[in-house]
Protein backbone atom coordinates (compact mmCIF):
# COMPACT_ATOMS: atom_id res chain seq x y z
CA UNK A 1 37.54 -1.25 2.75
CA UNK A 2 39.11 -4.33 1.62
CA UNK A 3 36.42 -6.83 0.16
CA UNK A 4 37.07 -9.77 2.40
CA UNK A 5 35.99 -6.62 5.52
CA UNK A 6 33.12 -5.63 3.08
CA UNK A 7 31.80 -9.22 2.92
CA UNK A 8 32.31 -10.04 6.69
CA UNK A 9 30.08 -6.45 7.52
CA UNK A 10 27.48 -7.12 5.47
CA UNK A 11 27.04 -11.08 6.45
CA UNK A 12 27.63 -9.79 10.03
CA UNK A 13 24.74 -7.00 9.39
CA UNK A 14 22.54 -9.59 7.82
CA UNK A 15 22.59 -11.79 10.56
CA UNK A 16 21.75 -8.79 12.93
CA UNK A 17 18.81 -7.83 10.91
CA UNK A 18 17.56 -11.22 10.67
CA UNK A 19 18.04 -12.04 14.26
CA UNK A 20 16.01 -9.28 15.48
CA UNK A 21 12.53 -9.39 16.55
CA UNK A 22 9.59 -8.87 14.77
CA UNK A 23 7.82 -5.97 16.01
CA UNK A 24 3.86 -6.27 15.86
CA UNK A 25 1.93 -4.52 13.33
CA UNK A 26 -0.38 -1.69 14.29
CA UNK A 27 -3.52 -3.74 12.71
CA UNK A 28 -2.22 -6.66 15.33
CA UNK A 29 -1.72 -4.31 18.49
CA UNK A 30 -5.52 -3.15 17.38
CA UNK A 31 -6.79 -6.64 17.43
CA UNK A 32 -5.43 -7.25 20.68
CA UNK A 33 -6.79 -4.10 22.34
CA UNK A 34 -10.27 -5.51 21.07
CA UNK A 35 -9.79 -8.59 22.36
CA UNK A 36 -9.77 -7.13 25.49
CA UNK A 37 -12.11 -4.92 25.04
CA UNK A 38 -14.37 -7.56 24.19
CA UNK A 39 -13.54 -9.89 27.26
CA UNK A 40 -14.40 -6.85 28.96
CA UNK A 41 -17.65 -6.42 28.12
CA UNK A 42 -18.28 -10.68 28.02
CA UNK A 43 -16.89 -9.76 32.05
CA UNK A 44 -19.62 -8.02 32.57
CA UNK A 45 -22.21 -9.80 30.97
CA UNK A 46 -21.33 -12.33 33.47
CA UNK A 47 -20.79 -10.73 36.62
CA UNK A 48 -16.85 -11.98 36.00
CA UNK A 49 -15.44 -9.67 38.61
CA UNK A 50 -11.77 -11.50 38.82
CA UNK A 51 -11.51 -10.78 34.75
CA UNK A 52 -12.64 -7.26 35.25
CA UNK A 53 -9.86 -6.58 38.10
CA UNK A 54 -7.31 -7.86 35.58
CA UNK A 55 -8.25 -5.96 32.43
CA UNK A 56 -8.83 -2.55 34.67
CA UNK A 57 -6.24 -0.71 35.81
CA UNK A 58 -5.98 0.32 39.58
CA UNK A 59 -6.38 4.44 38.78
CA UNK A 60 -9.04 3.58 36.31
CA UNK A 61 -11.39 6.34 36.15
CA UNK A 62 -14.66 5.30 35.09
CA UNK A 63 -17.91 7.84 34.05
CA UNK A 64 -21.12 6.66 33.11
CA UNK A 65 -23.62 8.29 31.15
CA UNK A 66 -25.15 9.00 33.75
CA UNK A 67 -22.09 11.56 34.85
CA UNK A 68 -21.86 9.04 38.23
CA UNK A 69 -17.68 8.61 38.09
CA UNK A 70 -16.83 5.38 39.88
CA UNK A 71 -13.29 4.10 40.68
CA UNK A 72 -11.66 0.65 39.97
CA UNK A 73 -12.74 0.05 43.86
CA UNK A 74 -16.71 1.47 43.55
CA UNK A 75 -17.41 0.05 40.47
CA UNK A 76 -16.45 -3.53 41.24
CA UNK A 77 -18.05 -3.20 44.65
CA UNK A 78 -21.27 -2.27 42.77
CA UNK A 79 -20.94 -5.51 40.49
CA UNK A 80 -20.42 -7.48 43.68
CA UNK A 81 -23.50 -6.63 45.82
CA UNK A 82 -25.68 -6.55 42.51
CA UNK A 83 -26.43 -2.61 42.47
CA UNK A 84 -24.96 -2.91 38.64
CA UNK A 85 -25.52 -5.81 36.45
CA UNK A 86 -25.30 -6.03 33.20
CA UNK A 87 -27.38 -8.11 30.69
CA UNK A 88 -25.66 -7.40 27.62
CA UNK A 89 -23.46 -5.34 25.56
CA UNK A 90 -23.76 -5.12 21.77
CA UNK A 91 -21.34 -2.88 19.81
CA UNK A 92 -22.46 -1.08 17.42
CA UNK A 93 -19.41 0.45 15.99
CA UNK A 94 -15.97 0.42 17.79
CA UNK A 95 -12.36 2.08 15.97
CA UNK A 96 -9.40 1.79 17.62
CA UNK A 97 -6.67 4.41 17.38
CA UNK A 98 -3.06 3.30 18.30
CA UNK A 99 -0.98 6.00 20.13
CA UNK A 100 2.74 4.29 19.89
CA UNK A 101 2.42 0.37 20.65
CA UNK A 102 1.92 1.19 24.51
CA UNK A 103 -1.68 3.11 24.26
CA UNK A 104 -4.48 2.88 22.11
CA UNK A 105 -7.93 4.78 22.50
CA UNK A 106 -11.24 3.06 21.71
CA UNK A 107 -14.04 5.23 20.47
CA UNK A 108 -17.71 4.35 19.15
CA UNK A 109 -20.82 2.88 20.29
CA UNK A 110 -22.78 0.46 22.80
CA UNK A 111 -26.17 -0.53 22.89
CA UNK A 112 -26.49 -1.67 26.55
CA UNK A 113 -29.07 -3.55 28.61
CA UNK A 114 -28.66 -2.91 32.39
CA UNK A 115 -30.11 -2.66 36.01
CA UNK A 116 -28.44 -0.31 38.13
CA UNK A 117 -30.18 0.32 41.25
CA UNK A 118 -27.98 3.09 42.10
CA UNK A 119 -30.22 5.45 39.16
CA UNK A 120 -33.52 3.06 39.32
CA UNK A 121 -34.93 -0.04 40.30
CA UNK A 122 -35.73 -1.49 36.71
CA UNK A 123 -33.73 -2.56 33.77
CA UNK A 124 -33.78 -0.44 30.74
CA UNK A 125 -31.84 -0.14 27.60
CA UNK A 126 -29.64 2.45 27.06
CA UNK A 127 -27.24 3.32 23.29
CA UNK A 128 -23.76 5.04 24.31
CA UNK A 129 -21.32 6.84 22.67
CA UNK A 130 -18.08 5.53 24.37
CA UNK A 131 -14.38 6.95 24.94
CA UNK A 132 -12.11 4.62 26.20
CA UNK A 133 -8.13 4.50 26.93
CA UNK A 134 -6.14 1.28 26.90
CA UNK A 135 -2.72 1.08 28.19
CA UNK A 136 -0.17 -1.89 28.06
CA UNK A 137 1.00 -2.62 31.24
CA UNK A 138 3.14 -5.86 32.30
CA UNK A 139 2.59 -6.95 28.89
CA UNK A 140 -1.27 -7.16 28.59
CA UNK A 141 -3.81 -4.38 28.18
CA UNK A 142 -5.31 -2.60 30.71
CA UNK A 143 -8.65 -0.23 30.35
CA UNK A 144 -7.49 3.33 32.28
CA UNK A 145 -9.96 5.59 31.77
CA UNK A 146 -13.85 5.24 30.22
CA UNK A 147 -16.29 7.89 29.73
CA UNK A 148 -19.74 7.14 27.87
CA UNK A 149 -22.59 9.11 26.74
CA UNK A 150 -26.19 8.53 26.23
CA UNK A 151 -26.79 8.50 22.47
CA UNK A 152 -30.14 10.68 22.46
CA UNK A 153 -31.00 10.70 18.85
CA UNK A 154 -33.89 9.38 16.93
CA UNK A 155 -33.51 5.82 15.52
């Protein structure tokens, strides 16, 4: 290759590389699935049922720890006429695993106040160990699938 090609391919090639976008670090894509995990749970601290039918998917399939397994539809319905309300959420320890830059799975744990008048007519407090599966979708995170489960050990 004559040196004036050699020059031209690698300015060329340069340019390329340099004009190419950024892709985001794992560490970011797992800040961002937080995020939303975390405007989840501020959603339902606060009743905020439009937030919660952006940031769940349609097919979510949601199971308490209760084993009751509500839909996208069912569990929002329950928000709405006040059989589930939620008082708060504290998490106790979250880790997010990345599966590509399109998935990510949430596991750890909740300590959760609620009333849910579906199981009994009280509030009570209840620790969970938590499973959860975000996908991207449209360019923002949605939750797809939960599944929790009472934490019965001694504090």
């Amino acid at each position: 290759m004559k040196p004036l090609h050699l020059f031209v391919a690698l300015v060329l090639g340069t340019t390329t590389l340099q004009a190419a976008p950024v892709p985001e670090s794992t560490s970011e894509i797992s800040h961002q699935v937080l995020a939303t995990e975390h405007a989840r749970t501020t959603a339902l601290e606060h009743s905020d049922l439009a937030a919660l039918e952006r940031i769940m998917a349609d097919n979510v399939t949601y199971i308490h720890a209760s084993g009751k397994v509500d839909t996208k539809s069912s569990y929002l319905e329950a928000i709405r006429n006040g059989q589930l309300h939620y008082i708060s959420w504290r998490p106790l320890d979250l880790h997010v695993r990345m599966l590509g830059n399109e998935a990510a799975v949430i596991n750890g744990e909740y300590a959760v106040k609620v009333t849910d008048s579906r199981m009994q007519p009280t509030p009570f407090d209840i620790d969970i160990f938590i499973l959860t599966v975000y996908q991207r979708h449209n360019g923002r995170w949605q939750q797809i699938a939960w599944q929790s489960t009472r934490d019965t050990r001694t504090h």
